[in-house]
N, C-alpha and C. Protein backbone atom coordinates (compact mmCIF):
# COMPACT_ATOMS: atom_id res chain seq x y z
N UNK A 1 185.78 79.83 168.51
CA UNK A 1 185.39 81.21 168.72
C UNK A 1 184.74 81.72 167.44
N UNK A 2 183.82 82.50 167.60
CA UNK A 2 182.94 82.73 166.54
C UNK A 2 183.84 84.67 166.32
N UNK A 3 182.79 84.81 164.68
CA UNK A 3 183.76 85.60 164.27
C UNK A 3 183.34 87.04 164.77
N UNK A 4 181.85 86.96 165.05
CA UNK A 4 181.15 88.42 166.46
C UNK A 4 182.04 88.03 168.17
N UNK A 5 182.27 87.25 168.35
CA UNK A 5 183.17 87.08 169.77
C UNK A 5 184.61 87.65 169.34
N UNK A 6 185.27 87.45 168.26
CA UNK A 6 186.39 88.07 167.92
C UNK A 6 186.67 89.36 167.52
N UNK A 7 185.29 90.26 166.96
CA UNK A 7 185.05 91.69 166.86
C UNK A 7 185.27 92.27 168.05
N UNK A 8 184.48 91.66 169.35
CA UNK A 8 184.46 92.02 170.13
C UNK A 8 185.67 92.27 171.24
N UNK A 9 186.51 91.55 171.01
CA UNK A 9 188.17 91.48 171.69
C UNK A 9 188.51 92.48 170.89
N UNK A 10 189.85 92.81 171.11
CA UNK A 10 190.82 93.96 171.09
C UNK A 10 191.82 92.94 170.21
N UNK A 11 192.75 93.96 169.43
CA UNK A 11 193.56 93.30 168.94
C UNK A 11 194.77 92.51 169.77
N UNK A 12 195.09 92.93 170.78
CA UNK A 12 196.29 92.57 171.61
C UNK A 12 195.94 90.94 172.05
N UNK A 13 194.41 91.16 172.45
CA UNK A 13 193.79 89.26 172.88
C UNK A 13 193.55 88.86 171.78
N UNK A 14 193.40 89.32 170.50
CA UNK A 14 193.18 88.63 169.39
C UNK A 14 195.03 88.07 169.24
N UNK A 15 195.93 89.03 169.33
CA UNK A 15 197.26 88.45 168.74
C UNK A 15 197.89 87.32 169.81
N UNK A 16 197.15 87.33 171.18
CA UNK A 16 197.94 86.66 171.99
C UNK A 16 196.72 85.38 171.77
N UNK A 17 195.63 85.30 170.97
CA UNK A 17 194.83 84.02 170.72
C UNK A 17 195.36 82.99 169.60
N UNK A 18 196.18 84.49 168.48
CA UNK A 18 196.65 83.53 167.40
C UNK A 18 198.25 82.71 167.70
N UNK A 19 198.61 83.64 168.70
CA UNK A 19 199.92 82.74 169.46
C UNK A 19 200.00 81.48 169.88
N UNK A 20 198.25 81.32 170.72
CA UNK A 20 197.91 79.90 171.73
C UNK A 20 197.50 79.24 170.14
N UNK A 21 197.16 79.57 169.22
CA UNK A 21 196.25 78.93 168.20
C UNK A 21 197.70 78.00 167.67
N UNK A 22 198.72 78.96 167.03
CA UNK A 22 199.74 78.49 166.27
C UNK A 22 200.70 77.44 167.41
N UNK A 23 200.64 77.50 168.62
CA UNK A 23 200.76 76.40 169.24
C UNK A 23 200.25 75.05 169.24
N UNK A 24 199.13 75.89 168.87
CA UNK A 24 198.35 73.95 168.91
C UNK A 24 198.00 73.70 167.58
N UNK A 25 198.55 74.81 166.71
CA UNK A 25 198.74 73.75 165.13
C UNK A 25 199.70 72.97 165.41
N UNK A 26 201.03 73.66 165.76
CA UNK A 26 202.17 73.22 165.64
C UNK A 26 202.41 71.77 166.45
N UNK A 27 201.74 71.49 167.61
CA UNK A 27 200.96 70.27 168.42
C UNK A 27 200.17 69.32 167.50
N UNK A 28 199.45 69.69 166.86
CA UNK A 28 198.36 69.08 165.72
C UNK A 28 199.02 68.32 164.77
N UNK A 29 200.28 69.46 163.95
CA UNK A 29 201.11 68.64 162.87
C UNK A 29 202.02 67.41 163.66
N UNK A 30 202.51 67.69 164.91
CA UNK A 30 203.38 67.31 165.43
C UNK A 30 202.76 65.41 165.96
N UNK A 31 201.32 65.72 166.51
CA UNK A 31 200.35 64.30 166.44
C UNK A 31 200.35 63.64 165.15
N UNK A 32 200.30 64.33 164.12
CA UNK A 32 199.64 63.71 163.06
C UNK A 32 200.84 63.10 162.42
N UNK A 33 202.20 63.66 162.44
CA UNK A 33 203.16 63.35 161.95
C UNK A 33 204.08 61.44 162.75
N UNK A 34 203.00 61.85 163.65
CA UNK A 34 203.21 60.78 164.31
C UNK A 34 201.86 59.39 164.76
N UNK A 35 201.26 60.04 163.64
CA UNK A 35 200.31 58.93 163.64
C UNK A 35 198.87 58.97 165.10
N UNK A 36 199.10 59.96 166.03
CA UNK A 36 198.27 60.55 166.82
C UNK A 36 197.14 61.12 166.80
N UNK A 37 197.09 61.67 166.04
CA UNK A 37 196.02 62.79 165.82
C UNK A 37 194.62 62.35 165.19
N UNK A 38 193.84 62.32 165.84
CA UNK A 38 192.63 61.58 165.76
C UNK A 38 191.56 62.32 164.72
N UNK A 39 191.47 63.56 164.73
CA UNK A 39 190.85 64.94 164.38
C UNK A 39 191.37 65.34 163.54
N UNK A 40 191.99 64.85 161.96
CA UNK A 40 192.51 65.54 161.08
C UNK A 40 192.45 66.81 160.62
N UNK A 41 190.56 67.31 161.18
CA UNK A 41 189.83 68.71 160.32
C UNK A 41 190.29 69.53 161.18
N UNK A 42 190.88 69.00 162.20
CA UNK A 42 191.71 70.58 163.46
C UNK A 42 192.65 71.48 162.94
N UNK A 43 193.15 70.44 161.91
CA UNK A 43 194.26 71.56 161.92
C UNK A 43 193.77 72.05 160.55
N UNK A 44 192.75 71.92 159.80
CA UNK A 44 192.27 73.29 159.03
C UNK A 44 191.56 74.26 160.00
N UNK A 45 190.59 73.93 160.92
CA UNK A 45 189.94 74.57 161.66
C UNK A 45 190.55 75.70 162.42
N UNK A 46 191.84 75.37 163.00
CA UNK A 46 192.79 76.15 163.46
C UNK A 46 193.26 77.09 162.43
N UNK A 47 193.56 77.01 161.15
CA UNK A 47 193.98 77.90 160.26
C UNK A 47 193.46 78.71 160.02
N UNK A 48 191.77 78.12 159.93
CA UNK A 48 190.88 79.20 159.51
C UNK A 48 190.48 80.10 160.79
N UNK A 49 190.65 79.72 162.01
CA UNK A 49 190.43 80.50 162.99
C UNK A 49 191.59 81.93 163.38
N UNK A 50 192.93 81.36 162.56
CA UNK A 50 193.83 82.43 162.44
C UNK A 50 193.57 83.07 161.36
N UNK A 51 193.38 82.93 160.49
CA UNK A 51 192.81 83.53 159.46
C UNK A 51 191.71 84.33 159.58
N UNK A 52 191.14 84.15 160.26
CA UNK A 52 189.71 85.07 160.75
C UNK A 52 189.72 86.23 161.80
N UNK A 53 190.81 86.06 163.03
CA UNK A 53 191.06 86.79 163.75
C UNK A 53 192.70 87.69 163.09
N UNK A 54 193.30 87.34 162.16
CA UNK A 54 193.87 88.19 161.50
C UNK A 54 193.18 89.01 160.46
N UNK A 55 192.27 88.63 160.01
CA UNK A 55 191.48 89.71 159.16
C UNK A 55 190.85 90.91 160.15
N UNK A 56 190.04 90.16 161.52
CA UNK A 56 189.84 91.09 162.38
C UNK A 56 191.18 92.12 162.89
N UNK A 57 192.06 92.06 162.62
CA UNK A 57 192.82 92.65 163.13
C UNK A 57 193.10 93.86 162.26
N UNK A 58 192.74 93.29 161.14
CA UNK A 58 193.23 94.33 159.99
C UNK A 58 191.62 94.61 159.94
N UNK A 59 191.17 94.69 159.61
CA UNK A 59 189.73 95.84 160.01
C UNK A 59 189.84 96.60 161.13
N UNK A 60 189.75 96.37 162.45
CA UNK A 60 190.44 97.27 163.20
C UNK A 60 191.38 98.21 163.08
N UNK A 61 192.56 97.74 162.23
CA UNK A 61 193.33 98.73 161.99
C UNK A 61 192.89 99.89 160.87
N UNK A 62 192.06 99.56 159.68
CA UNK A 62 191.60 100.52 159.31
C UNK A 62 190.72 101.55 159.75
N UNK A 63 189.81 100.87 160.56
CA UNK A 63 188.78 101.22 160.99
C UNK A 63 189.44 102.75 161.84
N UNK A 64 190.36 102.46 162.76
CA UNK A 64 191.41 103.10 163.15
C UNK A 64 192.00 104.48 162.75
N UNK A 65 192.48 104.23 161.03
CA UNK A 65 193.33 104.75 160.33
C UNK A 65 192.14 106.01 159.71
């Protein structure tokens, strides 16, 4: 998801995206810990995608305030 598609959501689908996100880190470490995980750069990719839609969240909230 790009970071103009994430402006565009609301915070509530942004918090219920970083929910599905931190699932499939937690899936990601859970492959890799086991020798599975084919895609090592996912699970930065995933971080930075929470990381990006939590900043959106907090701009919104100022924006807000």
């Amino acid at each position: 998801m790009k970071l103009s598609e994430m402006r565009e959501k609301t915070a509530d689908e942004l918090q219920e995206a970083i929910v599905e996100w931190k699932k499939q880190l937690l899936e990601s470490r859970l492959k890799l810990s086991t020798h599975k995980l084919e895609d090592t750069a996912s699970i930065s990719k995933i971080k930075r995608l929470i990381a990006k839609a939590k900043t959106v969240i907090t701009e919104k909230g100022k924006e807000n305030a």
